[in-house]
PDB file of N, CA and C in Angstrom:
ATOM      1  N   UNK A   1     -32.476  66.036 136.383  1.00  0.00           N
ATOM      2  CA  UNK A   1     -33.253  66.250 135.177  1.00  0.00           C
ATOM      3  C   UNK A   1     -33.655  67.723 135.091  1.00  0.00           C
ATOM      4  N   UNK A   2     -33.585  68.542 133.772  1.00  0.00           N
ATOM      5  CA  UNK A   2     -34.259  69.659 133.773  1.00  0.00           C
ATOM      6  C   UNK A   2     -35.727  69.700 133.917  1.00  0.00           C
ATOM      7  N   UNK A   3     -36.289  70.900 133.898  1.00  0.00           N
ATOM      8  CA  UNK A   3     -37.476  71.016 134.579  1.00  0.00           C
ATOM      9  C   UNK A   3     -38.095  71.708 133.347  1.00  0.00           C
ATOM     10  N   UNK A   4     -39.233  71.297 133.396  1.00  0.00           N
ATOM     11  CA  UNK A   4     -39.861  71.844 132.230  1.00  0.00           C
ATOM     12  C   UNK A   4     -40.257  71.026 130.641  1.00  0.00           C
ATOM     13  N   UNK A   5     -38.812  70.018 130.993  1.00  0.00           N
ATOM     14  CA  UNK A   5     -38.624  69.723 129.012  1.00  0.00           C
ATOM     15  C   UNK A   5     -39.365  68.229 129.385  1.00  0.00           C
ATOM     16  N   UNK A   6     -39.596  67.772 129.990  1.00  0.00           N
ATOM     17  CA  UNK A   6     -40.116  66.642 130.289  1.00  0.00           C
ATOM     18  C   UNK A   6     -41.911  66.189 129.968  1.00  0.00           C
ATOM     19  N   UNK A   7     -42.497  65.063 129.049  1.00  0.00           N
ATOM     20  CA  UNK A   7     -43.930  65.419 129.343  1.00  0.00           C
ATOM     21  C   UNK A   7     -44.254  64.876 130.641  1.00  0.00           C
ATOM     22  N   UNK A   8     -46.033  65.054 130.498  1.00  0.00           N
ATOM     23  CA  UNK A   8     -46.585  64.530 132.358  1.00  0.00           C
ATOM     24  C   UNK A   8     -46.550  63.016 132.040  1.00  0.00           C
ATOM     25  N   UNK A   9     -46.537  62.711 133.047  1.00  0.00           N
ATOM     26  CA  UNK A   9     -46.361  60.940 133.345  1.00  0.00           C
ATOM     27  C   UNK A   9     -47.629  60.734 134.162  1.00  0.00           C
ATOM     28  N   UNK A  10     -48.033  59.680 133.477  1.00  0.00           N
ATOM     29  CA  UNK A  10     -49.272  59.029 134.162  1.00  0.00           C
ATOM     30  C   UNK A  10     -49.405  57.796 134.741  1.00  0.00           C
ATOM     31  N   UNK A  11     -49.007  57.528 136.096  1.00  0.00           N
ATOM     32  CA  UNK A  11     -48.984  56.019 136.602  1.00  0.00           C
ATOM     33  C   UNK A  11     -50.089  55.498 136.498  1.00  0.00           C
ATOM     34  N   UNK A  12     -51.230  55.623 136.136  1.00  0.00           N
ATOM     35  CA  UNK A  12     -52.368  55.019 135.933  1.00  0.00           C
ATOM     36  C   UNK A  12     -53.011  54.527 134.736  1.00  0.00           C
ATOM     37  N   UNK A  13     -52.256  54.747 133.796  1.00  0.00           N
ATOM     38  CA  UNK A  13     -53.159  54.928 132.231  1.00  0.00           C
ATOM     39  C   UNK A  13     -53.428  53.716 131.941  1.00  0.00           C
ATOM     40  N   UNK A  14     -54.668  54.197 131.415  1.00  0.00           N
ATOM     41  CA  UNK A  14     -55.577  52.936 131.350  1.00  0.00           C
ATOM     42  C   UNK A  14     -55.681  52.094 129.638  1.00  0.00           C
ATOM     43  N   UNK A  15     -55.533  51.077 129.372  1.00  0.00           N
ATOM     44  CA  UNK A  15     -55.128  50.689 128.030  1.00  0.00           C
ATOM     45  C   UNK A  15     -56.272  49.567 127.994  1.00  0.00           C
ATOM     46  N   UNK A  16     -57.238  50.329 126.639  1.00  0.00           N
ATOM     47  CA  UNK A  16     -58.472  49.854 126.203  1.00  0.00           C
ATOM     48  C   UNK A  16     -58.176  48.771 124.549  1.00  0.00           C
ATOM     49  N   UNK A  17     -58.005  47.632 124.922  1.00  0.00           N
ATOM     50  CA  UNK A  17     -57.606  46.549 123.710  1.00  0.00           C
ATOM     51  C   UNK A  17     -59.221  46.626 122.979  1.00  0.00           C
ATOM     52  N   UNK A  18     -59.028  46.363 121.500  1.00  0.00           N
ATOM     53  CA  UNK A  18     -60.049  46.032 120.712  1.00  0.00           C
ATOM     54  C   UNK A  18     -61.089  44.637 120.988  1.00  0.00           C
ATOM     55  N   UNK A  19     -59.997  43.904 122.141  1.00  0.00           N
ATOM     56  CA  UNK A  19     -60.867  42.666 122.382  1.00  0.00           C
ATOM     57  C   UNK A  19     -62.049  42.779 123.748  1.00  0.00           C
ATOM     58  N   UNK A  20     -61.674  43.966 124.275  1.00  0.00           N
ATOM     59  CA  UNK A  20     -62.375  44.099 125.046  1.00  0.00           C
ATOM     60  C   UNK A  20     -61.852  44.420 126.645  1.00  0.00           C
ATOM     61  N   UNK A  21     -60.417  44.299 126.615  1.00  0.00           N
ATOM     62  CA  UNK A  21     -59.328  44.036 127.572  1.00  0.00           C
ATOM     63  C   UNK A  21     -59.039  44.934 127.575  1.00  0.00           C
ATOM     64  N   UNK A  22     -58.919  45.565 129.157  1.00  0.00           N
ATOM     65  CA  UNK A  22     -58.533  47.271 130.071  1.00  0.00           C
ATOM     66  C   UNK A  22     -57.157  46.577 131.083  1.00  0.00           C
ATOM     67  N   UNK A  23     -56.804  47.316 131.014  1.00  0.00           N
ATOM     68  CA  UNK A  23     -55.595  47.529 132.234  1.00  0.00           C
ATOM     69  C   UNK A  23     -54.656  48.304 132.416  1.00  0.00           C
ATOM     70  N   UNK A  24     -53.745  48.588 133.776  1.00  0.00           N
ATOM     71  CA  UNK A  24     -53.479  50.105 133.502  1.00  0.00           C
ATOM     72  C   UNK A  24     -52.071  49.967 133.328  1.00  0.00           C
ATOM     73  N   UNK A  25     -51.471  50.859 132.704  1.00  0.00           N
ATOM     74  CA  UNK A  25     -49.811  50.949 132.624  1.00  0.00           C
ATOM     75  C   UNK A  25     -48.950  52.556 132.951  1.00  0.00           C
ATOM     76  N   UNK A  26     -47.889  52.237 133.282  1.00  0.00           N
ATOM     77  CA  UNK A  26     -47.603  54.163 133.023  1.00  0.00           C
ATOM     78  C   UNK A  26     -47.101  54.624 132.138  1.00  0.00           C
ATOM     79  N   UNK A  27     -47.043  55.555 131.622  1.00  0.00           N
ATOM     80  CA  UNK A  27     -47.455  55.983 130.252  1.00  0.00           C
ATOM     81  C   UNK A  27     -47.630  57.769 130.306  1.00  0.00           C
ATOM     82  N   UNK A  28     -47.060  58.031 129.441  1.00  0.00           N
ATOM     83  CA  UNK A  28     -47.360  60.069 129.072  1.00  0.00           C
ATOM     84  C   UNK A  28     -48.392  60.318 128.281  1.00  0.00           C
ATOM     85  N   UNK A  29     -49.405  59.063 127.892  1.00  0.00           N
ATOM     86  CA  UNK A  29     -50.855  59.050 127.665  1.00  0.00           C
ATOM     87  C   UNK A  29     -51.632  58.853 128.825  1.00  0.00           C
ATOM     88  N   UNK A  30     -52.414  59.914 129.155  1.00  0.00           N
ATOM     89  CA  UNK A  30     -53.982  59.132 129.827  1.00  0.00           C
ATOM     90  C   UNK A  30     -54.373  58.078 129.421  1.00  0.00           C
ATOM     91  N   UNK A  31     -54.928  57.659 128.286  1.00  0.00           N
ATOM     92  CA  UNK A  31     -55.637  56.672 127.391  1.00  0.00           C
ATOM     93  C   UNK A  31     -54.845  56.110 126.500  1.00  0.00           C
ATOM     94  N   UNK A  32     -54.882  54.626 126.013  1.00  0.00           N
ATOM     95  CA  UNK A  32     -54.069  54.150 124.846  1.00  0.00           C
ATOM     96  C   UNK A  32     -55.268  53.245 124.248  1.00  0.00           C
ATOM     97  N   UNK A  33     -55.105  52.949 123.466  1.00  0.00           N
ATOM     98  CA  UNK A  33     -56.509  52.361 122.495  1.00  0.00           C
ATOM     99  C   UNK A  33     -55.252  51.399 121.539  1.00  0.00           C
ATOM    100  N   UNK A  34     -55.812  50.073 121.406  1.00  0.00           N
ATOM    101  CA  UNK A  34     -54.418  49.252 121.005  1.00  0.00           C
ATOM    102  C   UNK A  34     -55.452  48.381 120.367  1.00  0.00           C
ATOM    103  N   UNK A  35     -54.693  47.524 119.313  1.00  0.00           N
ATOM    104  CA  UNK A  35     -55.663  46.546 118.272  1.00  0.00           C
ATOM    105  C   UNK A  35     -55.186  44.942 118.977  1.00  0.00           C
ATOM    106  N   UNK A  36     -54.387  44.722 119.355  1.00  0.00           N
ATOM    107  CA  UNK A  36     -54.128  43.200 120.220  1.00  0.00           C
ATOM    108  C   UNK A  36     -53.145  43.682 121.399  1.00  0.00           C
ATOM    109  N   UNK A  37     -53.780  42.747 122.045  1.00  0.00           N
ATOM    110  CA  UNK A  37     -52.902  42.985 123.501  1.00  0.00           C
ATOM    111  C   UNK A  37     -52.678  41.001 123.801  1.00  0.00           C
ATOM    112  N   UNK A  38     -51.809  41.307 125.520  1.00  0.00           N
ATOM    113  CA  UNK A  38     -51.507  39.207 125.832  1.00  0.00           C
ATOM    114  C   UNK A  38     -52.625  39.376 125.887  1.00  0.00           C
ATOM    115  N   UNK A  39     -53.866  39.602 126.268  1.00  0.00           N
ATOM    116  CA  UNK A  39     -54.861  38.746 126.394  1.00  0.00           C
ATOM    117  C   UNK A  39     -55.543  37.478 124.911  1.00  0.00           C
ATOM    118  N   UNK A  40     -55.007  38.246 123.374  1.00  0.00           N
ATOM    119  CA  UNK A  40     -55.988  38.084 122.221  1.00  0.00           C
ATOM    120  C   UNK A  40     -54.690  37.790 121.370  1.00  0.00           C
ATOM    121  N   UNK A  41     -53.575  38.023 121.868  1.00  0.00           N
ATOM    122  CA  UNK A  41     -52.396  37.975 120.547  1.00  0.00           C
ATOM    123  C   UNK A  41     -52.359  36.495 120.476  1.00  0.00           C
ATOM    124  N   UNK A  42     -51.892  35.656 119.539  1.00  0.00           N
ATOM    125  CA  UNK A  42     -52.209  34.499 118.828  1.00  0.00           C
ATOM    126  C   UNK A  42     -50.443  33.857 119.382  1.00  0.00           C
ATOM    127  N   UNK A  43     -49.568  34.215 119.679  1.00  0.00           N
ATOM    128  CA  UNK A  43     -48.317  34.173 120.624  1.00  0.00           C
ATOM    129  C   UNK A  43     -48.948  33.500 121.777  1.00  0.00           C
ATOM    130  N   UNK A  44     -49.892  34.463 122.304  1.00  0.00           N
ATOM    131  CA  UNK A  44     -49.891  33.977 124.171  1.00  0.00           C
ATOM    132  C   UNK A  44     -50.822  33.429 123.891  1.00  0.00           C
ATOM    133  N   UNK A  45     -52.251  33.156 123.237  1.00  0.00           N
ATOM    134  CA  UNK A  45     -53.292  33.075 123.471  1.00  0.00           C
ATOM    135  C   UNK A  45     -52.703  31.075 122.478  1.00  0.00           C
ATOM    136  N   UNK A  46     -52.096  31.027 121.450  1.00  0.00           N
ATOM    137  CA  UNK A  46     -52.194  29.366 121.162  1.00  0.00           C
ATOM    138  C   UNK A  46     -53.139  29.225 120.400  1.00  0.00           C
ATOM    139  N   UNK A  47     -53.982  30.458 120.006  1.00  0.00           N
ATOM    140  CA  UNK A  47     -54.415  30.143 118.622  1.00  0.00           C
ATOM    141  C   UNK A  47     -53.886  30.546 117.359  1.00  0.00           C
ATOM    142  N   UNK A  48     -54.230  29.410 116.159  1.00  0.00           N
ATOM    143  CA  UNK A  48     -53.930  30.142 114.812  1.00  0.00           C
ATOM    144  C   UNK A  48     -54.650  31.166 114.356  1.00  0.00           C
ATOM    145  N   UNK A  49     -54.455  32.380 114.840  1.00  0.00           N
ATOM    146  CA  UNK A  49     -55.229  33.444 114.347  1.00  0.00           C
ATOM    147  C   UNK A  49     -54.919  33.994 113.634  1.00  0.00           C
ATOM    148  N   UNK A  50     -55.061  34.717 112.052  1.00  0.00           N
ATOM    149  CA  UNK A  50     -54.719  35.742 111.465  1.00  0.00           C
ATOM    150  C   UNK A  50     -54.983  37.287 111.780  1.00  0.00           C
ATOM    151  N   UNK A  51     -53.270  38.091 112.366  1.00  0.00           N
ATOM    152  CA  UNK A  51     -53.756  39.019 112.229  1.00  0.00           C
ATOM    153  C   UNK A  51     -53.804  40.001 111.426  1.00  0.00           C
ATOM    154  N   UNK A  52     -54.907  40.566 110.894  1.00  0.00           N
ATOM    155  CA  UNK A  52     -54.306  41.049 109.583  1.00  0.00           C
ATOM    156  C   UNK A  52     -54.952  42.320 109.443  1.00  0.00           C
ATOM    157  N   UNK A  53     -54.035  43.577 109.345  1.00  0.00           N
ATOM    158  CA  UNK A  53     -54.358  45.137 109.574  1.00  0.00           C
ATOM    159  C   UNK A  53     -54.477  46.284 108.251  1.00  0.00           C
ATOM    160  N   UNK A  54     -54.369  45.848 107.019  1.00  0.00           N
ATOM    161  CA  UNK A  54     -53.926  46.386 106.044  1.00  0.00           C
ATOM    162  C   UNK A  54     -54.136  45.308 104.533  1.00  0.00           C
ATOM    163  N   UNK A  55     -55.002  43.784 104.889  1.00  0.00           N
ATOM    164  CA  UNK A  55     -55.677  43.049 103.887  1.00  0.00           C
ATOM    165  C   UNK A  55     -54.190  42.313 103.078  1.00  0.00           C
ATOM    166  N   UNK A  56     -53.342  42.544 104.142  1.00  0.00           N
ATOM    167  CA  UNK A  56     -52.146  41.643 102.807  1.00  0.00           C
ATOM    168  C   UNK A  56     -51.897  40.451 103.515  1.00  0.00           C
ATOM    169  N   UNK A  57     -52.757  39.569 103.717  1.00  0.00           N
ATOM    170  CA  UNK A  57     -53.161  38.381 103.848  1.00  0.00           C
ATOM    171  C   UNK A  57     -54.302  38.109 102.529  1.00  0.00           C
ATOM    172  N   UNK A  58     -55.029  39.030 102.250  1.00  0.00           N
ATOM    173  CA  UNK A  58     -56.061  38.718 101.139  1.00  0.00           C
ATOM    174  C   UNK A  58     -54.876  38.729  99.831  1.00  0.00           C
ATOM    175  N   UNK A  59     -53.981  39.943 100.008  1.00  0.00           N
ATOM    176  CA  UNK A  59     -53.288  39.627  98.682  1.00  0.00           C
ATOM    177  C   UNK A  59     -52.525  38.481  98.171  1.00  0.00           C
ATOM    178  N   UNK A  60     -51.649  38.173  99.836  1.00  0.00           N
ATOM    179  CA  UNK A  60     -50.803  37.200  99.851  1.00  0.00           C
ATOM    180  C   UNK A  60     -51.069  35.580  99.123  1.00  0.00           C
ATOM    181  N   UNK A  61     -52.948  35.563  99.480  1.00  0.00           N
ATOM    182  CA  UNK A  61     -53.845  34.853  99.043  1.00  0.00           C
ATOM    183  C   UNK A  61     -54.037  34.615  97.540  1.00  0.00           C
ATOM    184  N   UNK A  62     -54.166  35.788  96.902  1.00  0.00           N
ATOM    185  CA  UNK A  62     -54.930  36.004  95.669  1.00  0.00           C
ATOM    186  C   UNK A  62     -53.551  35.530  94.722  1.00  0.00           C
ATOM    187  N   UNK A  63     -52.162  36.534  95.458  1.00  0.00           N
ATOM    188  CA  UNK A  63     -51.043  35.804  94.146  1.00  0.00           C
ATOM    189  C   UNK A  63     -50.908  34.128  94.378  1.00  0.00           C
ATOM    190  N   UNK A  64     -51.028  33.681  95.671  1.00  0.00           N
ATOM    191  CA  UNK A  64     -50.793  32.320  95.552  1.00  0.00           C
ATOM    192  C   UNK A  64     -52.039  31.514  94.108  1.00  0.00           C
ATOM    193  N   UNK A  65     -53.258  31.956  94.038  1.00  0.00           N
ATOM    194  CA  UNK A  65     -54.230  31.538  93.555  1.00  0.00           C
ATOM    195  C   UNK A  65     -53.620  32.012  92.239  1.00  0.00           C
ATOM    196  N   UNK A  66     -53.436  32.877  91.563  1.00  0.00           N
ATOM    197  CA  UNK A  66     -52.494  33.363  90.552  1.00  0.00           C
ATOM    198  C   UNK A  66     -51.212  31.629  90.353  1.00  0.00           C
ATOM    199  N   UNK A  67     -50.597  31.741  91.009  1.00  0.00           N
ATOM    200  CA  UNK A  67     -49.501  30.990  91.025  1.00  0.00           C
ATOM    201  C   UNK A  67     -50.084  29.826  90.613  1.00  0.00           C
ATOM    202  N   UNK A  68     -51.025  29.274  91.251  1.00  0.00           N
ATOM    203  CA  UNK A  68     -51.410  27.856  90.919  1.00  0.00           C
ATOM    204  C   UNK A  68     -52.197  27.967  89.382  1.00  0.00           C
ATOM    205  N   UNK A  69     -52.680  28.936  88.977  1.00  0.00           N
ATOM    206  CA  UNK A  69     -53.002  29.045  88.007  1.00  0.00           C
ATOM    207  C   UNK A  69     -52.300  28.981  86.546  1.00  0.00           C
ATOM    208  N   UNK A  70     -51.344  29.503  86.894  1.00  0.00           N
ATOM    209  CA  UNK A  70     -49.971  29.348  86.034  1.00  0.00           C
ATOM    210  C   UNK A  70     -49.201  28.455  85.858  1.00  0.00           C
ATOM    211  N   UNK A  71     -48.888  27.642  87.094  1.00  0.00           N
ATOM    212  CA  UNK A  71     -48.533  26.346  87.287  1.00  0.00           C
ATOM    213  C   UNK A  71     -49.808  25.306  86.532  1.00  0.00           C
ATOM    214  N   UNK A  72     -50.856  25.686  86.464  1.00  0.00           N
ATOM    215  CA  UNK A  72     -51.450  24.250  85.789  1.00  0.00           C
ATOM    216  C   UNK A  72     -51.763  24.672  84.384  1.00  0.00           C
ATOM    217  N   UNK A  73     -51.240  25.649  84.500  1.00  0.00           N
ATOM    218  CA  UNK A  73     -51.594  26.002  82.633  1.00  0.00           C
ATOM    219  C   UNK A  73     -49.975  25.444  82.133  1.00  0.00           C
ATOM    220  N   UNK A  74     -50.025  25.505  80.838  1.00  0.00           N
ATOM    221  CA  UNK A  74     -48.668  25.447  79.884  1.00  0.00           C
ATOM    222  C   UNK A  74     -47.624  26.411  79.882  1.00  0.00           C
ATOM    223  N   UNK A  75     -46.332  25.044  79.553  1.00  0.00           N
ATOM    224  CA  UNK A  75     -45.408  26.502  79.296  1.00  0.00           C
ATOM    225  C   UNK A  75     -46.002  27.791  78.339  1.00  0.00           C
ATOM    226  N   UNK A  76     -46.086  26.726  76.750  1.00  0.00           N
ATOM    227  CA  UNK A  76     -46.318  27.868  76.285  1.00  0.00           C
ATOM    228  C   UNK A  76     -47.015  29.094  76.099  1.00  0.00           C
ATOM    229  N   UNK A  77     -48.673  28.704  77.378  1.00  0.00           N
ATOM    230  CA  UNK A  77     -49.266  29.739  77.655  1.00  0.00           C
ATOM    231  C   UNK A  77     -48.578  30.501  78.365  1.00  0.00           C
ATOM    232  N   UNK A  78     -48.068  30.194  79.629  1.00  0.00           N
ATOM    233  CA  UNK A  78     -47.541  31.397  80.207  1.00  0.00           C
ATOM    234  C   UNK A  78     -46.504  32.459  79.800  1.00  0.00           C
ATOM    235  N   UNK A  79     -45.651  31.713  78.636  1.00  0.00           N
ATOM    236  CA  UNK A  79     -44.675  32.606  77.760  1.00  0.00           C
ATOM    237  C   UNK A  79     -45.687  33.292  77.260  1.00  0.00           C
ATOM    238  N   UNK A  80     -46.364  32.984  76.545  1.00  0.00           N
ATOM    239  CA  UNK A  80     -47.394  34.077  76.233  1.00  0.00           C
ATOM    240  C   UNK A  80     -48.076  35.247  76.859  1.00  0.00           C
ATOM    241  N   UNK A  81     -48.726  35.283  77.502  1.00  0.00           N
ATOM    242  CA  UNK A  81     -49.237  36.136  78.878  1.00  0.00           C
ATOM    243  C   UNK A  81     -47.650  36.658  79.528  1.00  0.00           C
ATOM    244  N   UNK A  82     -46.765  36.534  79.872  1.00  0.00           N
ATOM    245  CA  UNK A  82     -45.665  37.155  80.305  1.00  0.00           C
ATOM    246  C   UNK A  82     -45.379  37.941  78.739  1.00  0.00           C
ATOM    247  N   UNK A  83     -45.646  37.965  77.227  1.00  0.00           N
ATOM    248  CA  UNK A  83     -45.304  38.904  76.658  1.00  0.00           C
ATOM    249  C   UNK A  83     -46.307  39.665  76.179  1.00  0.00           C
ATOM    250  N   UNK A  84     -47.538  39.096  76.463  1.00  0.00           N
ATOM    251  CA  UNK A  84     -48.537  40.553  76.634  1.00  0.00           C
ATOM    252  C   UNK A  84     -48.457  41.082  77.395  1.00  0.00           C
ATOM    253  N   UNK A  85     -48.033  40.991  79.121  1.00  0.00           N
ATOM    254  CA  UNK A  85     -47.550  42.083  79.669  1.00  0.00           C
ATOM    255  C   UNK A  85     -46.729  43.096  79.701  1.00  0.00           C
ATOM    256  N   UNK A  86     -45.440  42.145  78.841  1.00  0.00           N
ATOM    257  CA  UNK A  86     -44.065  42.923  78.544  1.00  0.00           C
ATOM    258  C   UNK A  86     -44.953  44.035  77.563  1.00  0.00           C
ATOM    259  N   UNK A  87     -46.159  44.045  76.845  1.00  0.00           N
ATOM    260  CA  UNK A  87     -46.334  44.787  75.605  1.00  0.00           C
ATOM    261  C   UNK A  87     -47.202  45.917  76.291  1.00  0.00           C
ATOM    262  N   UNK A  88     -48.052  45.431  77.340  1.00  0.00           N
ATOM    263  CA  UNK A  88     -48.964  46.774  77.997  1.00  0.00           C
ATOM    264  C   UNK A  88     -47.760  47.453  78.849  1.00  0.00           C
ATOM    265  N   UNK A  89     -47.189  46.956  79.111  1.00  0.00           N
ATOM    266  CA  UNK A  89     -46.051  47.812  80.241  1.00  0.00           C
ATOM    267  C   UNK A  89     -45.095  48.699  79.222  1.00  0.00           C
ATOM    268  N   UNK A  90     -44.739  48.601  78.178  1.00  0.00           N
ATOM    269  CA  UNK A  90     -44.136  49.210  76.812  1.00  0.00           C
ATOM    270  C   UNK A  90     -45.134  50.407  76.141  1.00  0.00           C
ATOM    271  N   UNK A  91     -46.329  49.502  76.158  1.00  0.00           N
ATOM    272  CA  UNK A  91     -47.436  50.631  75.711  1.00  0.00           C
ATOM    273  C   UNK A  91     -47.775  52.082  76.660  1.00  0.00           C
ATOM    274  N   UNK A  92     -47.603  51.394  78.446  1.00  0.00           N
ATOM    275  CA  UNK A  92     -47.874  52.848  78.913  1.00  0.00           C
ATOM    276  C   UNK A  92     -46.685  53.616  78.765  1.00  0.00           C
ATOM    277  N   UNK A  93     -45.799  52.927  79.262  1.00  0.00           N
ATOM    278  CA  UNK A  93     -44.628  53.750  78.877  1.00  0.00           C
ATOM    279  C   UNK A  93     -44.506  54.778  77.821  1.00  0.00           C
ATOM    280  N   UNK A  94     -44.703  54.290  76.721  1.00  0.00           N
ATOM    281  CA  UNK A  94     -44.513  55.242  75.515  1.00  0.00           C
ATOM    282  C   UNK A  94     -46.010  56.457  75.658  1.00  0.00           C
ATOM    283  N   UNK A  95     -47.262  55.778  76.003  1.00  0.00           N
ATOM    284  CA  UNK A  95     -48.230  56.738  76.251  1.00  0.00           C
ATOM    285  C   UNK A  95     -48.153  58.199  77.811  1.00  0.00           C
ATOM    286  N   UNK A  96     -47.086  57.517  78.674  1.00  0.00           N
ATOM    287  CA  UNK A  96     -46.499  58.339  79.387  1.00  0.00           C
ATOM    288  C   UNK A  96     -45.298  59.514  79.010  1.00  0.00           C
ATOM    289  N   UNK A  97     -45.125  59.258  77.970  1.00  0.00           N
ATOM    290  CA  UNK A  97     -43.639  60.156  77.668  1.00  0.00           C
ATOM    291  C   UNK A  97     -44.761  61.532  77.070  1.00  0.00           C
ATOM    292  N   UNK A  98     -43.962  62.604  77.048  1.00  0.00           N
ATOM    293  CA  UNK A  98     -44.542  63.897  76.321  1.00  0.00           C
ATOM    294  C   UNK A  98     -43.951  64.073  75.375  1.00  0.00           C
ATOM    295  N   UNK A  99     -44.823  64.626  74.372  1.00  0.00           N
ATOM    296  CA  UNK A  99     -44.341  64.780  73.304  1.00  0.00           C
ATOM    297  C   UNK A  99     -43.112  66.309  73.307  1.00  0.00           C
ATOM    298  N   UNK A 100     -41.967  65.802  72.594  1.00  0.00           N
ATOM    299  CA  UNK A 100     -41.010  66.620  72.395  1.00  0.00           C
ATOM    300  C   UNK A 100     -41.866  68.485  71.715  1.00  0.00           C
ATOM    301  N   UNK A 101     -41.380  69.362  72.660  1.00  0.00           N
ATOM    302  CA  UNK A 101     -41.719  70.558  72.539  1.00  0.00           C
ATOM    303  C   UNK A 101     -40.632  71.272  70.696  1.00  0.00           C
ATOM    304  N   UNK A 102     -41.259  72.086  70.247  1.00  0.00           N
ATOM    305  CA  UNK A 102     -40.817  72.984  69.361  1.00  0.00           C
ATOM    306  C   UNK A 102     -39.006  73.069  69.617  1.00  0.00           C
ATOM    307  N   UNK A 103     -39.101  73.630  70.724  1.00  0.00           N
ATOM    308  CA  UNK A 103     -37.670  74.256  70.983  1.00  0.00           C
ATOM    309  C   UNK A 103     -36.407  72.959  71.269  1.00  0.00           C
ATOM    310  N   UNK A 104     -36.930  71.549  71.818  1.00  0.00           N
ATOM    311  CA  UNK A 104     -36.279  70.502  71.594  1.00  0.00           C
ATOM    312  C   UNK A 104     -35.762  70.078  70.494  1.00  0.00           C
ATOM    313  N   UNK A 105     -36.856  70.001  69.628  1.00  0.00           N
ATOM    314  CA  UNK A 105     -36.831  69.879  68.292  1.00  0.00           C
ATOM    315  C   UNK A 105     -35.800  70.102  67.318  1.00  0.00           C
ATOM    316  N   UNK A 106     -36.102  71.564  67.582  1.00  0.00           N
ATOM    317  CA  UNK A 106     -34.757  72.417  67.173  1.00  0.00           C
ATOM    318  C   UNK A 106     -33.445  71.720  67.481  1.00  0.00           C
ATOM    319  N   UNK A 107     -33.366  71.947  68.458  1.00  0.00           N
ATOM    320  CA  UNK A 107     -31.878  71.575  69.270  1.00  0.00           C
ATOM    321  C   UNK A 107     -31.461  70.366  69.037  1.00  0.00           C
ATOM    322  N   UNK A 108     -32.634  69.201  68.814  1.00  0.00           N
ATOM    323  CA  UNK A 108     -31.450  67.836  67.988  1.00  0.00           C
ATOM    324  C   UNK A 108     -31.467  68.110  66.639  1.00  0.00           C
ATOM    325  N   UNK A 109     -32.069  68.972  65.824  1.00  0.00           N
ATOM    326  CA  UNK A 109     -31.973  69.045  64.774  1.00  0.00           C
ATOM    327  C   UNK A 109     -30.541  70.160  64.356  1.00  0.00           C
ATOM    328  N   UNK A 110     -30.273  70.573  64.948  1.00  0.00           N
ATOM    329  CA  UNK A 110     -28.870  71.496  65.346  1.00  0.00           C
ATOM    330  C   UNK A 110     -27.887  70.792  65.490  1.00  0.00           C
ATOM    331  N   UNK A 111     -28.254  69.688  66.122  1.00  0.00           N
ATOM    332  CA  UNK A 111     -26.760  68.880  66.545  1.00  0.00           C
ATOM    333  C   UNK A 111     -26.596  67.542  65.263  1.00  0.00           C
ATOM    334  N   UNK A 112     -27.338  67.679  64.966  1.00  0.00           N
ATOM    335  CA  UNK A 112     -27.706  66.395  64.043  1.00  0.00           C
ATOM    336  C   UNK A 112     -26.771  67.020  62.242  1.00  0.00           C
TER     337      UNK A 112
END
């Protein structure tokens, strides 16, 4: 191995879990700080636990609640509501575009 290009290695490093769980591993960290480890992961541990790091379990939640909502309403409501969306999604659109400059102007009016 060359000398130099390598980082330091630490046979001792110590790995601090969110559950409360230390133990050491080797590692080119001193310290590792970790959100589940075997002691708390829902794999080893046999419980149904949710783990959830970023709330898309709450979302996953909210469209299902959506879904059932739609499902107990009517067809013809939901055709409805699917084309007021089609109409706000049309509306930003067109409120997103810029208005054509002077010198554009010109130029289809040239070709035209």
């Amino acid at each position: 191995m060359k000398k130099g290009i390598h980082p330091q290695y630490y046979p001792n490093a110590v790995v601090h879990c969110s559950c409360g769980n230390t133990f050491t591993v080797g590692s080119t960290q001193e310290e590792i700080h970790t959100d589940v480890c075997s002691a708390c992961h829902p794999f080893f541990t046999g419980e149904q636990r949710i783990v959830d790091a970023a709330g898309q379990v709450e979302r996953f939640l909210k469209r299902l609640e959506r879904r059932d909502e739609i499902l107990s309403e009517g067809p013809a409501e939901v055709a409805e509501q699917e084309q007021e969306k089609k109409a706000e999604v049309s509306a930003k659109k067109r409120a997103r575009k810029p208005a054509k400059s002077a010198p554009a102007k010109a130029a289809e009016a040239a070709e035209a």
